[in-house]
PDB file of N, CA and C in Angstrom:
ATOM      1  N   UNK A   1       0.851  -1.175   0.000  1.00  0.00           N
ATOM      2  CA  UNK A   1       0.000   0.000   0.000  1.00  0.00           C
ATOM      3  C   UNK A   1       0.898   1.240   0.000  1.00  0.00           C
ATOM      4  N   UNK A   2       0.622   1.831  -0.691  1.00  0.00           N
ATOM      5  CA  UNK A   2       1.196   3.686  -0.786  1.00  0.00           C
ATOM      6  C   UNK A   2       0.973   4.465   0.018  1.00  0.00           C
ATOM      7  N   UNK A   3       1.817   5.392   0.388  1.00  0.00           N
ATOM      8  CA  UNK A   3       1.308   6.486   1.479  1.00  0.00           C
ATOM      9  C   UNK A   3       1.398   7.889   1.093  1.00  0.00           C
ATOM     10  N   UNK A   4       0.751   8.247   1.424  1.00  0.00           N
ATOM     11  CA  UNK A   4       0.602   9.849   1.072  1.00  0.00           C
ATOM     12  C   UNK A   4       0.884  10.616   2.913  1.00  0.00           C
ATOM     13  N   UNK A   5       1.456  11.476   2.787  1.00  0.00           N
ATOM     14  CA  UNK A   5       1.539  12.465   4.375  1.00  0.00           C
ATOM     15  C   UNK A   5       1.387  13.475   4.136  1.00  0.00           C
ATOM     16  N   UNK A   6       1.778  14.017   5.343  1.00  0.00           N
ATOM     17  CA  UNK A   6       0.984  15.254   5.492  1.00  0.00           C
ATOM     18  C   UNK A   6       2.002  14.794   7.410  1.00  0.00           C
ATOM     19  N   UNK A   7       2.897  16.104   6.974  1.00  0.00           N
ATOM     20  CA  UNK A   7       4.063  16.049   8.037  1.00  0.00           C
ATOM     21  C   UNK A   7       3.998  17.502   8.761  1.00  0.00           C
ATOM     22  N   UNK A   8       3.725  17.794  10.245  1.00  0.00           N
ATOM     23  CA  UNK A   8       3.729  18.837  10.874  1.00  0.00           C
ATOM     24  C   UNK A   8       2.859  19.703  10.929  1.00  0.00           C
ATOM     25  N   UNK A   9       1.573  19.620  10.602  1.00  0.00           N
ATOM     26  CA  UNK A   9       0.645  20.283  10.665  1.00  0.00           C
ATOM     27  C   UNK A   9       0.270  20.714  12.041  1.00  0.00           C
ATOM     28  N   UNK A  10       0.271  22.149  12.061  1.00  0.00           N
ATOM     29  CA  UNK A  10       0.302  22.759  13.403  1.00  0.00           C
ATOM     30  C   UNK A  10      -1.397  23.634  13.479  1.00  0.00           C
ATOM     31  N   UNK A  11      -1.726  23.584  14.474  1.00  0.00           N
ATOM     32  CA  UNK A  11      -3.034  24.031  14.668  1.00  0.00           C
ATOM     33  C   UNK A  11      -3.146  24.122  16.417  1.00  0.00           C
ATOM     34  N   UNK A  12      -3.981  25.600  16.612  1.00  0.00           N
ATOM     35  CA  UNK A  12      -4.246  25.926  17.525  1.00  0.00           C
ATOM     36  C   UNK A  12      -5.194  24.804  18.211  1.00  0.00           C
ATOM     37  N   UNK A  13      -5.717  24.638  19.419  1.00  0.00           N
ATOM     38  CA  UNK A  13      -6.970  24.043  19.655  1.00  0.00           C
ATOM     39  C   UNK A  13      -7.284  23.816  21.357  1.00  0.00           C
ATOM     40  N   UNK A  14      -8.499  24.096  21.833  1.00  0.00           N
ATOM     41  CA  UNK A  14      -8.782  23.311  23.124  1.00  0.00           C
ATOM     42  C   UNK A  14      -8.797  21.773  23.214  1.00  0.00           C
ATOM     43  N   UNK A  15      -8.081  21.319  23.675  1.00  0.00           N
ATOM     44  CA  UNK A  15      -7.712  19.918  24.072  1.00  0.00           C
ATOM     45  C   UNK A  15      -7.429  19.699  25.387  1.00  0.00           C
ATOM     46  N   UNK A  16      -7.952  19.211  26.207  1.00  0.00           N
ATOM     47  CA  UNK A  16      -7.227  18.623  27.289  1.00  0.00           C
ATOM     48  C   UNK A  16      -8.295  18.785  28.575  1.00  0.00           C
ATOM     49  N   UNK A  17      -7.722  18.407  30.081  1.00  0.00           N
ATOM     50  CA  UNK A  17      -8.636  18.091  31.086  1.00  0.00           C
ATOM     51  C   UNK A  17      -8.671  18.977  32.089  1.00  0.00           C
ATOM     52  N   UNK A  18      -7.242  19.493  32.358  1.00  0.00           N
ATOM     53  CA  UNK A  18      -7.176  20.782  32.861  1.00  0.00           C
ATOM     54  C   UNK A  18      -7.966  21.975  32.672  1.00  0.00           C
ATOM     55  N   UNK A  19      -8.186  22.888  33.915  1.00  0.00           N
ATOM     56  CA  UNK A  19      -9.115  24.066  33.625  1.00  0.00           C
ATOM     57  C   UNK A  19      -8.439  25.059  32.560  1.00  0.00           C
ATOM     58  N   UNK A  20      -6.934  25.559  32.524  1.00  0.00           N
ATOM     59  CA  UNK A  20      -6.038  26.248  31.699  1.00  0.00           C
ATOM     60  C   UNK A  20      -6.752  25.860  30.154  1.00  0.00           C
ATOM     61  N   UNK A  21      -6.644  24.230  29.785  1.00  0.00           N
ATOM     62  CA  UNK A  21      -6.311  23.782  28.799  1.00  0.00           C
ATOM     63  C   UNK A  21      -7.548  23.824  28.137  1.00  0.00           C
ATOM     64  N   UNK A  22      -8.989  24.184  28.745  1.00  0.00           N
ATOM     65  CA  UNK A  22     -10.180  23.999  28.610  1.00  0.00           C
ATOM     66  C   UNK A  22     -10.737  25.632  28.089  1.00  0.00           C
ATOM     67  N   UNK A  23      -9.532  26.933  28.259  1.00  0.00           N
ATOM     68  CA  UNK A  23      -9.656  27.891  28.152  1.00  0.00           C
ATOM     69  C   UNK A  23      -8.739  28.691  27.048  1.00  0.00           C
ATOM     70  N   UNK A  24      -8.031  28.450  27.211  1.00  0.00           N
ATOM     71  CA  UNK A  24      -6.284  28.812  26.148  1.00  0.00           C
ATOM     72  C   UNK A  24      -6.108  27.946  25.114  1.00  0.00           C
ATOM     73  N   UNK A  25      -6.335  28.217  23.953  1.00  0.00           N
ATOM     74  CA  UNK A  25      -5.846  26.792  22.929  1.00  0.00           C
ATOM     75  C   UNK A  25      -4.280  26.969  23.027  1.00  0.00           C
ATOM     76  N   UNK A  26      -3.935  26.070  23.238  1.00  0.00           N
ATOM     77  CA  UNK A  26      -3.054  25.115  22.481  1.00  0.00           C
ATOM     78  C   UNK A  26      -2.471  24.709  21.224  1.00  0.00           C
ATOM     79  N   UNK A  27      -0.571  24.609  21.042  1.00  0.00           N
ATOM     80  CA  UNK A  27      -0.607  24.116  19.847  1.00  0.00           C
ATOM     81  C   UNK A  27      -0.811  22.629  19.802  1.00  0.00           C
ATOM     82  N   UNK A  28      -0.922  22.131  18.378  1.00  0.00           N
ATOM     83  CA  UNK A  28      -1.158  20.509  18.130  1.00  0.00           C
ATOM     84  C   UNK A  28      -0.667  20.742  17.636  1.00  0.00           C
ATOM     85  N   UNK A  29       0.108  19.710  17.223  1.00  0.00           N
ATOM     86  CA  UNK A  29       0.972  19.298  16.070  1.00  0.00           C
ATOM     87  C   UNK A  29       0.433  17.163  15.321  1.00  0.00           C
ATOM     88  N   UNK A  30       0.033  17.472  13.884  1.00  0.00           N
ATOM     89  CA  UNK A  30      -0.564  16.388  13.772  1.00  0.00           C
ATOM     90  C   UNK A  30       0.813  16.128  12.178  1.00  0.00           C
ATOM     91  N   UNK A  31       0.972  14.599  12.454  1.00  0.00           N
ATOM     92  CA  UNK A  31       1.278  13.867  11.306  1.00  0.00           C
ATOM     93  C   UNK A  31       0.569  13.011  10.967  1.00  0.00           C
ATOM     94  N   UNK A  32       0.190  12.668   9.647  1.00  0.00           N
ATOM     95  CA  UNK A  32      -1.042  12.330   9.154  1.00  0.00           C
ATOM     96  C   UNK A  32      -0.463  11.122   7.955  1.00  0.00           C
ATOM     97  N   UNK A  33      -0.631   9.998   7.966  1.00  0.00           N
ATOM     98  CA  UNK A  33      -0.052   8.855   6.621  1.00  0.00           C
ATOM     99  C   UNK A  33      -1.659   8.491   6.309  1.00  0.00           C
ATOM    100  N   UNK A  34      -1.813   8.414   5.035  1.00  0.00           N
ATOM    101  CA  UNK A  34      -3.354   7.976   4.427  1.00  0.00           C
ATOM    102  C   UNK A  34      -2.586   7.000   3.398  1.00  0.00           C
ATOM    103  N   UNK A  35      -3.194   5.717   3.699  1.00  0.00           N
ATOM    104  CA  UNK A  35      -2.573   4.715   2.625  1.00  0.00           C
ATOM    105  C   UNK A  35      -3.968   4.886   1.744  1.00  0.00           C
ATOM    106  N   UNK A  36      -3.222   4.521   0.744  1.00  0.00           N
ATOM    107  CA  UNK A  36      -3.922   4.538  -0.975  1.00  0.00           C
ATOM    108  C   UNK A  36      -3.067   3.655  -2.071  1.00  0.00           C
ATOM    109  N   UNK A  37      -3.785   3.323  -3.034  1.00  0.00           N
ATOM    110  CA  UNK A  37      -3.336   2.777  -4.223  1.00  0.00           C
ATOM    111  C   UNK A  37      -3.167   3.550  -4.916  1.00  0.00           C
ATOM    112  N   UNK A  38      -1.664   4.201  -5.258  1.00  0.00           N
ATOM    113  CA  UNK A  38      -1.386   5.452  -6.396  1.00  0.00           C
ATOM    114  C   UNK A  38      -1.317   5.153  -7.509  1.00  0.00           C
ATOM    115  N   UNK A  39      -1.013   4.109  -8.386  1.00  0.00           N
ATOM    116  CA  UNK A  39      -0.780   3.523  -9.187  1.00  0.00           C
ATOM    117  C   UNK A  39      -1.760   3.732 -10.506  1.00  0.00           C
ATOM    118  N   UNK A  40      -3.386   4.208 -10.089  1.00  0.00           N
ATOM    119  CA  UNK A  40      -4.112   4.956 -11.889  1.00  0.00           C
ATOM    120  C   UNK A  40      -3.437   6.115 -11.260  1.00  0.00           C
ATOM    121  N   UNK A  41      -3.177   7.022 -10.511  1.00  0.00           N
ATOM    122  CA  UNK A  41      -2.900   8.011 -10.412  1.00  0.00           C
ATOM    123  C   UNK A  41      -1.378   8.438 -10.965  1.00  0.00           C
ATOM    124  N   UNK A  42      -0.478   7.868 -11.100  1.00  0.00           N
ATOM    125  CA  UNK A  42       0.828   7.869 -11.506  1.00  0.00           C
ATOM    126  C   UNK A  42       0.878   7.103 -13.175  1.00  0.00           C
ATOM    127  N   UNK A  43      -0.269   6.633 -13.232  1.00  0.00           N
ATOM    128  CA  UNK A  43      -0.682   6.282 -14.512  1.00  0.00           C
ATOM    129  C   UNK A  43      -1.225   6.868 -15.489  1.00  0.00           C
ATOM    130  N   UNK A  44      -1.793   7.921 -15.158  1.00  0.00           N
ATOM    131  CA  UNK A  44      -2.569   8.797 -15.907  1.00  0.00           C
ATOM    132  C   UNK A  44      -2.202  10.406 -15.584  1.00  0.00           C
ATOM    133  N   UNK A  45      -1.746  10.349 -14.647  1.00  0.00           N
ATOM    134  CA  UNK A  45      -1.468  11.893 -13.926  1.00  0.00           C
ATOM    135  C   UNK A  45      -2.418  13.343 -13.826  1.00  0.00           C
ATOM    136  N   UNK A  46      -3.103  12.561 -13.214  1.00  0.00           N
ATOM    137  CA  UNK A  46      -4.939  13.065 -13.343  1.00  0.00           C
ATOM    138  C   UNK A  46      -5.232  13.427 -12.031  1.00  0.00           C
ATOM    139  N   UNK A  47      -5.276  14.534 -11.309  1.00  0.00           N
ATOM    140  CA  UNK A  47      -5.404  14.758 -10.164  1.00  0.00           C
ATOM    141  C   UNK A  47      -6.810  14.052  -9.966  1.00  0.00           C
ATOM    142  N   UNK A  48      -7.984  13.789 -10.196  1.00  0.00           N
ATOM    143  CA  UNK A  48      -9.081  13.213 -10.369  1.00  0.00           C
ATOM    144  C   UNK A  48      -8.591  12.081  -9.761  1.00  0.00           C
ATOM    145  N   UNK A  49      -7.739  10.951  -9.929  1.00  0.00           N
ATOM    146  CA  UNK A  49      -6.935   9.786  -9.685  1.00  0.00           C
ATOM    147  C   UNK A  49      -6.570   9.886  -8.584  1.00  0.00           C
ATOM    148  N   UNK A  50      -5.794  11.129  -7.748  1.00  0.00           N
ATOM    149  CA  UNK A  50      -5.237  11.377  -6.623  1.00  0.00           C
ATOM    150  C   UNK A  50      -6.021  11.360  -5.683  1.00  0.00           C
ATOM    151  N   UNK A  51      -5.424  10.946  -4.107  1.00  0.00           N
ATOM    152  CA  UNK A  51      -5.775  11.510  -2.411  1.00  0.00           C
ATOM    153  C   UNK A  51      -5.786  13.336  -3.084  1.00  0.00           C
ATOM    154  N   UNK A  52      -7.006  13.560  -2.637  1.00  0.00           N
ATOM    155  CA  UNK A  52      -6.632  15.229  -2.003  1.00  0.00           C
ATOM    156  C   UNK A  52      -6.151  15.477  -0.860  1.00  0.00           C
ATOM    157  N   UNK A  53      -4.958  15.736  -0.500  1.00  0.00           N
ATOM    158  CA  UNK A  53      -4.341  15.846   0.230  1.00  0.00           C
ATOM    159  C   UNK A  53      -4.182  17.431   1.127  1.00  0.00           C
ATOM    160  N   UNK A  54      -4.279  18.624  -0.034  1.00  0.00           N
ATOM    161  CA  UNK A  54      -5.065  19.744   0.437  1.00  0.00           C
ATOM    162  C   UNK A  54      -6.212  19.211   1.425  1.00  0.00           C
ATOM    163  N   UNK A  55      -7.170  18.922   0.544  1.00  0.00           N
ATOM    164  CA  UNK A  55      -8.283  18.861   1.184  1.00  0.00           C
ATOM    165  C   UNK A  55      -8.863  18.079   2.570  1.00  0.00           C
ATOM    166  N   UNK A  56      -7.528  17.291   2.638  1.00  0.00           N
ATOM    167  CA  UNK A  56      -7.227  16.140   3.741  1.00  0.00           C
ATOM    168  C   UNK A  56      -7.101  17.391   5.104  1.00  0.00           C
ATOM    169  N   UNK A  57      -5.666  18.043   4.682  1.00  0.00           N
ATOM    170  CA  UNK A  57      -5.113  18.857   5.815  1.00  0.00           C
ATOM    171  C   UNK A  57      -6.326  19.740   6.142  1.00  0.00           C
ATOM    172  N   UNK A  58      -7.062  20.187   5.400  1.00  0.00           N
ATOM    173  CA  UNK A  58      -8.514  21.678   5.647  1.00  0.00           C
ATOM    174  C   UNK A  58      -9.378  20.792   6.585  1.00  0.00           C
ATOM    175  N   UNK A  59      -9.682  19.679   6.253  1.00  0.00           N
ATOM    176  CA  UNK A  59     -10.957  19.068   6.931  1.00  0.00           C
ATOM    177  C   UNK A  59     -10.321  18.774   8.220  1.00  0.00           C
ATOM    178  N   UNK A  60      -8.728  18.641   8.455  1.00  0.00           N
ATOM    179  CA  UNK A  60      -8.334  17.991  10.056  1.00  0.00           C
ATOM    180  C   UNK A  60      -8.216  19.263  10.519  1.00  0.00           C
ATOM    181  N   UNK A  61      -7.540  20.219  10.008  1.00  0.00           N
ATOM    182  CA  UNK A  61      -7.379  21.363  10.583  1.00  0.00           C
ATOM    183  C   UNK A  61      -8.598  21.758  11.063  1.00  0.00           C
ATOM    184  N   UNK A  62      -9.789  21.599  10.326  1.00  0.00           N
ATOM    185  CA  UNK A  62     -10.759  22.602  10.709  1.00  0.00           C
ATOM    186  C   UNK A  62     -11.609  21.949  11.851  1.00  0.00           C
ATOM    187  N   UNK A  63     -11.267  20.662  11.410  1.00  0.00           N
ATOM    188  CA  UNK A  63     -12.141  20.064  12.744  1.00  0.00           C
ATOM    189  C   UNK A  63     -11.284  19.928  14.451  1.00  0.00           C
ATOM    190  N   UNK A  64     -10.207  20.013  14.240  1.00  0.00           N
ATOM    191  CA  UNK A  64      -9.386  20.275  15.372  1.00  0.00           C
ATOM    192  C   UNK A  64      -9.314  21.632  16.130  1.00  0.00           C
ATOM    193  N   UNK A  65      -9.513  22.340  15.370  1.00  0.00           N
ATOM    194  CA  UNK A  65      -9.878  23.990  15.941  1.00  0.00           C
ATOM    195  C   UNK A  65     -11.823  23.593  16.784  1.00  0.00           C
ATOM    196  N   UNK A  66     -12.319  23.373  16.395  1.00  0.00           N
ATOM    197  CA  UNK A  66     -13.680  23.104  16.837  1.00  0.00           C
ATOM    198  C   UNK A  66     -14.118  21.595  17.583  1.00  0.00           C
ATOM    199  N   UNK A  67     -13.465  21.360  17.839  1.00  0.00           N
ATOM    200  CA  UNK A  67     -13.734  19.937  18.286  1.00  0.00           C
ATOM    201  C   UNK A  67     -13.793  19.618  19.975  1.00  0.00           C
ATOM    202  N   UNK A  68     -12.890  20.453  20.180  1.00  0.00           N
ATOM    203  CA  UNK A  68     -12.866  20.782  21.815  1.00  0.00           C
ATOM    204  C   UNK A  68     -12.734  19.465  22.918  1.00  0.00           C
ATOM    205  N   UNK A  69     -11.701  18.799  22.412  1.00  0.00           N
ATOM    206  CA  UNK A  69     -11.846  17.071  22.877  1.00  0.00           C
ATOM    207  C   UNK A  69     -11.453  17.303  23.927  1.00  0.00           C
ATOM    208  N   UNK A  70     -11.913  16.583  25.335  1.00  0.00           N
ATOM    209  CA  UNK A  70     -10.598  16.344  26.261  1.00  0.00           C
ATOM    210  C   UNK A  70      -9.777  15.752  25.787  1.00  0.00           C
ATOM    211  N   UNK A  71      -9.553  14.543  25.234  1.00  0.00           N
ATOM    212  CA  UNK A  71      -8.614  13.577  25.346  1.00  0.00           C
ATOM    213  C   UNK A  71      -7.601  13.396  23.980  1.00  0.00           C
ATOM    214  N   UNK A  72      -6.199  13.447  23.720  1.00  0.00           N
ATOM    215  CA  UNK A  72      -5.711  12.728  22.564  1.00  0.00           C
ATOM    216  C   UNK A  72      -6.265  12.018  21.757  1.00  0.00           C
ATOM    217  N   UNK A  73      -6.704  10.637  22.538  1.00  0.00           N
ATOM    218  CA  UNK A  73      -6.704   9.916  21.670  1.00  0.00           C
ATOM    219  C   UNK A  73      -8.145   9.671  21.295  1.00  0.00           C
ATOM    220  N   UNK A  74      -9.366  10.978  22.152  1.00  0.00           N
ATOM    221  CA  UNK A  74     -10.600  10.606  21.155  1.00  0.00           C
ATOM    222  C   UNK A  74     -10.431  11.663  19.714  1.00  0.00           C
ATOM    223  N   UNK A  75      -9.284  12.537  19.848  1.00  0.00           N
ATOM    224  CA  UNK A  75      -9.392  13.429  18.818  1.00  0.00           C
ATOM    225  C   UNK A  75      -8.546  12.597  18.226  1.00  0.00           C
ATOM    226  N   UNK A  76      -7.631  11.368  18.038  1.00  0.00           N
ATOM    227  CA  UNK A  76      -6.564  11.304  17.074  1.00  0.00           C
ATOM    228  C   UNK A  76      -8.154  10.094  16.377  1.00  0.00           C
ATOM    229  N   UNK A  77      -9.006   9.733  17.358  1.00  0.00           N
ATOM    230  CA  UNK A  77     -10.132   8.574  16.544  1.00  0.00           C
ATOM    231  C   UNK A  77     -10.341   9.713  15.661  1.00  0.00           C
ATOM    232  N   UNK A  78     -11.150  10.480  16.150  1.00  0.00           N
ATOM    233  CA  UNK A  78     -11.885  11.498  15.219  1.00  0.00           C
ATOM    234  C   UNK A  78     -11.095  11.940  13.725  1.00  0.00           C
ATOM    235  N   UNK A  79      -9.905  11.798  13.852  1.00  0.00           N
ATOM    236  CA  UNK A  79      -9.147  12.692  12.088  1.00  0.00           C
ATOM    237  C   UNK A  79      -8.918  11.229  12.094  1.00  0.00           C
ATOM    238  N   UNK A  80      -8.856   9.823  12.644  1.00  0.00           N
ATOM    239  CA  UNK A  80      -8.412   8.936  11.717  1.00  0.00           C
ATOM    240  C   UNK A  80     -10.212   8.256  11.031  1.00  0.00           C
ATOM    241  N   UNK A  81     -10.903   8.573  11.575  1.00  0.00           N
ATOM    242  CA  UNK A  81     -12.360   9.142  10.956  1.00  0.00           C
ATOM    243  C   UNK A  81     -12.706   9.337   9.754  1.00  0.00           C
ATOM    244  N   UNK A  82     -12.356  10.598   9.928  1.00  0.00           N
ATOM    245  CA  UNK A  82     -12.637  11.630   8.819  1.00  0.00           C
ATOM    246  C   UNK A  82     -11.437  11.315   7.718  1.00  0.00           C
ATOM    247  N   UNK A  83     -10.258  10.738   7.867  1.00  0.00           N
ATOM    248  CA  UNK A  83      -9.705  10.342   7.389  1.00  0.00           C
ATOM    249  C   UNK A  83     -10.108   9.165   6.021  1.00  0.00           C
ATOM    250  N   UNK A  84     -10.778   8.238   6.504  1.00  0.00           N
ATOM    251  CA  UNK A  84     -11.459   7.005   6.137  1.00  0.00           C
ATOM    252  C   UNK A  84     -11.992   7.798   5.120  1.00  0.00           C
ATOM    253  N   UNK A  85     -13.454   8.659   5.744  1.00  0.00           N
ATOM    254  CA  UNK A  85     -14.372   8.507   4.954  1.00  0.00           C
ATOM    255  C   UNK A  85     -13.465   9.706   3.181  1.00  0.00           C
ATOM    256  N   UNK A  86     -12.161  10.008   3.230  1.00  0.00           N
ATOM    257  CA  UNK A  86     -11.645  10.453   2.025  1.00  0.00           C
ATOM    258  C   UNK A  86     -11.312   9.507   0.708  1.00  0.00           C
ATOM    259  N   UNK A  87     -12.394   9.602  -0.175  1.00  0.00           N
ATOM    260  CA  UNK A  87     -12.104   8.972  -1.365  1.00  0.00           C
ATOM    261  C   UNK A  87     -10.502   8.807  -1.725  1.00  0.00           C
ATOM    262  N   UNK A  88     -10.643   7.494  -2.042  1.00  0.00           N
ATOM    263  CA  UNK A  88      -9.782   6.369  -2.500  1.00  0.00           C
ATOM    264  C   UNK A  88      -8.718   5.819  -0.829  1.00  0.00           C
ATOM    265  N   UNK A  89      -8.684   6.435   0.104  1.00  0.00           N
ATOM    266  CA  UNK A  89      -8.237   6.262   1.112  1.00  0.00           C
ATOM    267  C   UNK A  89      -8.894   4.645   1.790  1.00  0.00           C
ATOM    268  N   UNK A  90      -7.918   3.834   1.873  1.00  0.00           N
ATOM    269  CA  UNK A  90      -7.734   2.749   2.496  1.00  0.00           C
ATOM    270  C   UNK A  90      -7.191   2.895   3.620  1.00  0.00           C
ATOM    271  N   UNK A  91      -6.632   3.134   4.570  1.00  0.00           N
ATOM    272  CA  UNK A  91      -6.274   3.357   5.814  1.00  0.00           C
ATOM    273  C   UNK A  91      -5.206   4.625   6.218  1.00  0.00           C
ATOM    274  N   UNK A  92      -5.218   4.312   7.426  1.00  0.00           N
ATOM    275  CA  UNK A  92      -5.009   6.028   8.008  1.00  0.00           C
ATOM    276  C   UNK A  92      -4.086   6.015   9.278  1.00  0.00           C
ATOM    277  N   UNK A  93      -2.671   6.414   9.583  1.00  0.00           N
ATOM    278  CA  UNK A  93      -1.672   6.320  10.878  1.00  0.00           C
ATOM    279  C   UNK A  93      -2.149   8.073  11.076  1.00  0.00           C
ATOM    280  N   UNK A  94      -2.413   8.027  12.131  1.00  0.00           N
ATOM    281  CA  UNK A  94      -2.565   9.494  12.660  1.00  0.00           C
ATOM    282  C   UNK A  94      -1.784   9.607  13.756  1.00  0.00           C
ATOM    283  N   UNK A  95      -1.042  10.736  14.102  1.00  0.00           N
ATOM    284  CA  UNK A  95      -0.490  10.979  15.777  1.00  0.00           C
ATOM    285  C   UNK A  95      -0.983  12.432  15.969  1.00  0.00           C
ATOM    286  N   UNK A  96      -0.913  12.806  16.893  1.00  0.00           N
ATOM    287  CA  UNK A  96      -1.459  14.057  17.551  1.00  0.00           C
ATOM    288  C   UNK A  96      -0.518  14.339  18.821  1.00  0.00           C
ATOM    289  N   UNK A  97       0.112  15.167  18.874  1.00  0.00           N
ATOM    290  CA  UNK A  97       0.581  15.487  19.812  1.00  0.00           C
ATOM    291  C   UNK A  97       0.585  16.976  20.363  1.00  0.00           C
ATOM    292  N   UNK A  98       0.732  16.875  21.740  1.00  0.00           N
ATOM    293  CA  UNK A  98       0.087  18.480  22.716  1.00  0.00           C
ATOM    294  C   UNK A  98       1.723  19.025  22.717  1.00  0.00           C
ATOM    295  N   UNK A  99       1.850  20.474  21.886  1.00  0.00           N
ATOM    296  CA  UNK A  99       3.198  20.566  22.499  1.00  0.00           C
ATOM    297  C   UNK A  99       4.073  21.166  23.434  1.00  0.00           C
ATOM    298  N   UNK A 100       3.212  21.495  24.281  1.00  0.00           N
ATOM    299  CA  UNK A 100       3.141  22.282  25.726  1.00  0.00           C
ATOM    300  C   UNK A 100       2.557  21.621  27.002  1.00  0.00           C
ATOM    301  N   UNK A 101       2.332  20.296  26.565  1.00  0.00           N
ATOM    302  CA  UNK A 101       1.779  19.951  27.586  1.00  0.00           C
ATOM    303  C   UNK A 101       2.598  19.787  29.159  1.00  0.00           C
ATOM    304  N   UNK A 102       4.100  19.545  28.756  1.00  0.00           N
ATOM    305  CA  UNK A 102       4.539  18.912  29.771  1.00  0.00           C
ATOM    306  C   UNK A 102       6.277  19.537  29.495  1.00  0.00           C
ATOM    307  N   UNK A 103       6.358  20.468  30.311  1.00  0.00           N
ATOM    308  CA  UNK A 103       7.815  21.269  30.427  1.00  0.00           C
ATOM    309  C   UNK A 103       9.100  20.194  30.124  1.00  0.00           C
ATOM    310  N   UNK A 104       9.559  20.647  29.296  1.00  0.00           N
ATOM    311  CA  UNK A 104      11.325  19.961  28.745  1.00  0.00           C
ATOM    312  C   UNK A 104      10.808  18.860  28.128  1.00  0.00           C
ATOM    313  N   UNK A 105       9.570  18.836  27.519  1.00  0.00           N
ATOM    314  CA  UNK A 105       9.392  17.888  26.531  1.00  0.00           C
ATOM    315  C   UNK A 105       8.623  18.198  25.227  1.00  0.00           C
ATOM    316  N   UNK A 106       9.656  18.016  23.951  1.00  0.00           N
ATOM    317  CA  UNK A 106       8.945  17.831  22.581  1.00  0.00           C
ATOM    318  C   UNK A 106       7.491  18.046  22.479  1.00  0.00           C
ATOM    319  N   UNK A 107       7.332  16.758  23.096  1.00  0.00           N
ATOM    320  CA  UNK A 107       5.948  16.543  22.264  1.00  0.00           C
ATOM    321  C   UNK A 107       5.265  15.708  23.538  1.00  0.00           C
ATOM    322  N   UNK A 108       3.622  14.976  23.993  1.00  0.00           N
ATOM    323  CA  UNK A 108       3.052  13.811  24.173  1.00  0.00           C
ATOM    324  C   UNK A 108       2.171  13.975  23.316  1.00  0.00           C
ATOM    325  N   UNK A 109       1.732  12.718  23.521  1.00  0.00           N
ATOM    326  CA  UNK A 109       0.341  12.257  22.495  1.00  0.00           C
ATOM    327  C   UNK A 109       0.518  10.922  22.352  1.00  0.00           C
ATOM    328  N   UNK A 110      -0.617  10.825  20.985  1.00  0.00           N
ATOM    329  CA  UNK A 110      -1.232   9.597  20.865  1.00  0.00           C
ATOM    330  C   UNK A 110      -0.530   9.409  19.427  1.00  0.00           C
ATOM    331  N   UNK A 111      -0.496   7.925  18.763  1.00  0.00           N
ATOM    332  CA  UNK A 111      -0.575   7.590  17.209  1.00  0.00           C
ATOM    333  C   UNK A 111      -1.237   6.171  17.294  1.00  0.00           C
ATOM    334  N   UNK A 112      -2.223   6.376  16.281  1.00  0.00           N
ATOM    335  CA  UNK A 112      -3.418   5.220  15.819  1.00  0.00           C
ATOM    336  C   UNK A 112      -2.965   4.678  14.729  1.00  0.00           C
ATOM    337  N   UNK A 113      -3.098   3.890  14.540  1.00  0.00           N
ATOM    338  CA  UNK A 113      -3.610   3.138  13.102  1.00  0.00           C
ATOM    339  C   UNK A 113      -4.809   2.449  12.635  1.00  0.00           C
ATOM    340  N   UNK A 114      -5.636   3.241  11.489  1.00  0.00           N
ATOM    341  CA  UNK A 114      -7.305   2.733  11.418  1.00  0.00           C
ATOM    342  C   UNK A 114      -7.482   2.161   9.972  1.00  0.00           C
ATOM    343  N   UNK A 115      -7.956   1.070   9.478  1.00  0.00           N
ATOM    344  CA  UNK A 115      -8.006   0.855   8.107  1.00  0.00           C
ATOM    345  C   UNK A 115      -9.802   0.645   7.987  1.00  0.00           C
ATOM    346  N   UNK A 116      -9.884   0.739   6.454  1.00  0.00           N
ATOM    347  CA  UNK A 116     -11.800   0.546   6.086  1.00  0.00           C
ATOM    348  C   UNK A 116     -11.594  -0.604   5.871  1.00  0.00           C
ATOM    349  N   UNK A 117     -12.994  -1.277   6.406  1.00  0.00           N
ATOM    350  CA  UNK A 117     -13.025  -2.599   6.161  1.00  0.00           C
ATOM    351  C   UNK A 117     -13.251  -3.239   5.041  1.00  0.00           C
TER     352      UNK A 117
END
């Protein structure tokens, strides 16, 4: 299977359990792999053929600004979700990570892996 990404996508958002975190967004930082079969697409070179991959990053972005999750990993379900339901998309590695959550560290979070049945 082929992968398409979508590396570092940064977005503000309320996430988390804390009263602070429930008030102040937050950055996220999301990496995103959508497996697909590229192969009419590299065959024909027909964006029609392609993952929209624009359109991938708009729909996570936008739903991560509005989504208001407590938790990682019900928001990393949610974009590996919305993920799915993107034409020609066969499965979906999502991570999500808070990057302020926790002083002298990178990153925490979650990474899923979801495929259509």
């Amino acid at each position: 299977m082929d992968e398409i990404f979508i590396r570092d996508l940064r977005v503000r958002a309320i996430v988390g359990i804390y009263p602070q975190e429930r008030v102040v967004p937050q950055e996220v930082l999301l990496n995103i792999t959508l497996y697909a079969d590229t192969r009419q697409a590299a065959q024909t070179d027909d964006l029609a053929d392609c993952v929209d991959y624009e359109q991938a990053a708009h729909l996570l972005k936008q739903h991560v600004e509005s989504a208001q999750r407590r938790t990682v990993e019900a928001l990393a379900g949610d974009l590996a979700g919305l993920c799915l339901s993107l034409p020609g998309v066969r499965g979906a590695r999502v991570r999500v990570e808070k990057t302020q959550a926790i002083p002298f560290a990178a990153g925490v979070g979650v990474e899923i892996e979801r495929w259509n049945a």
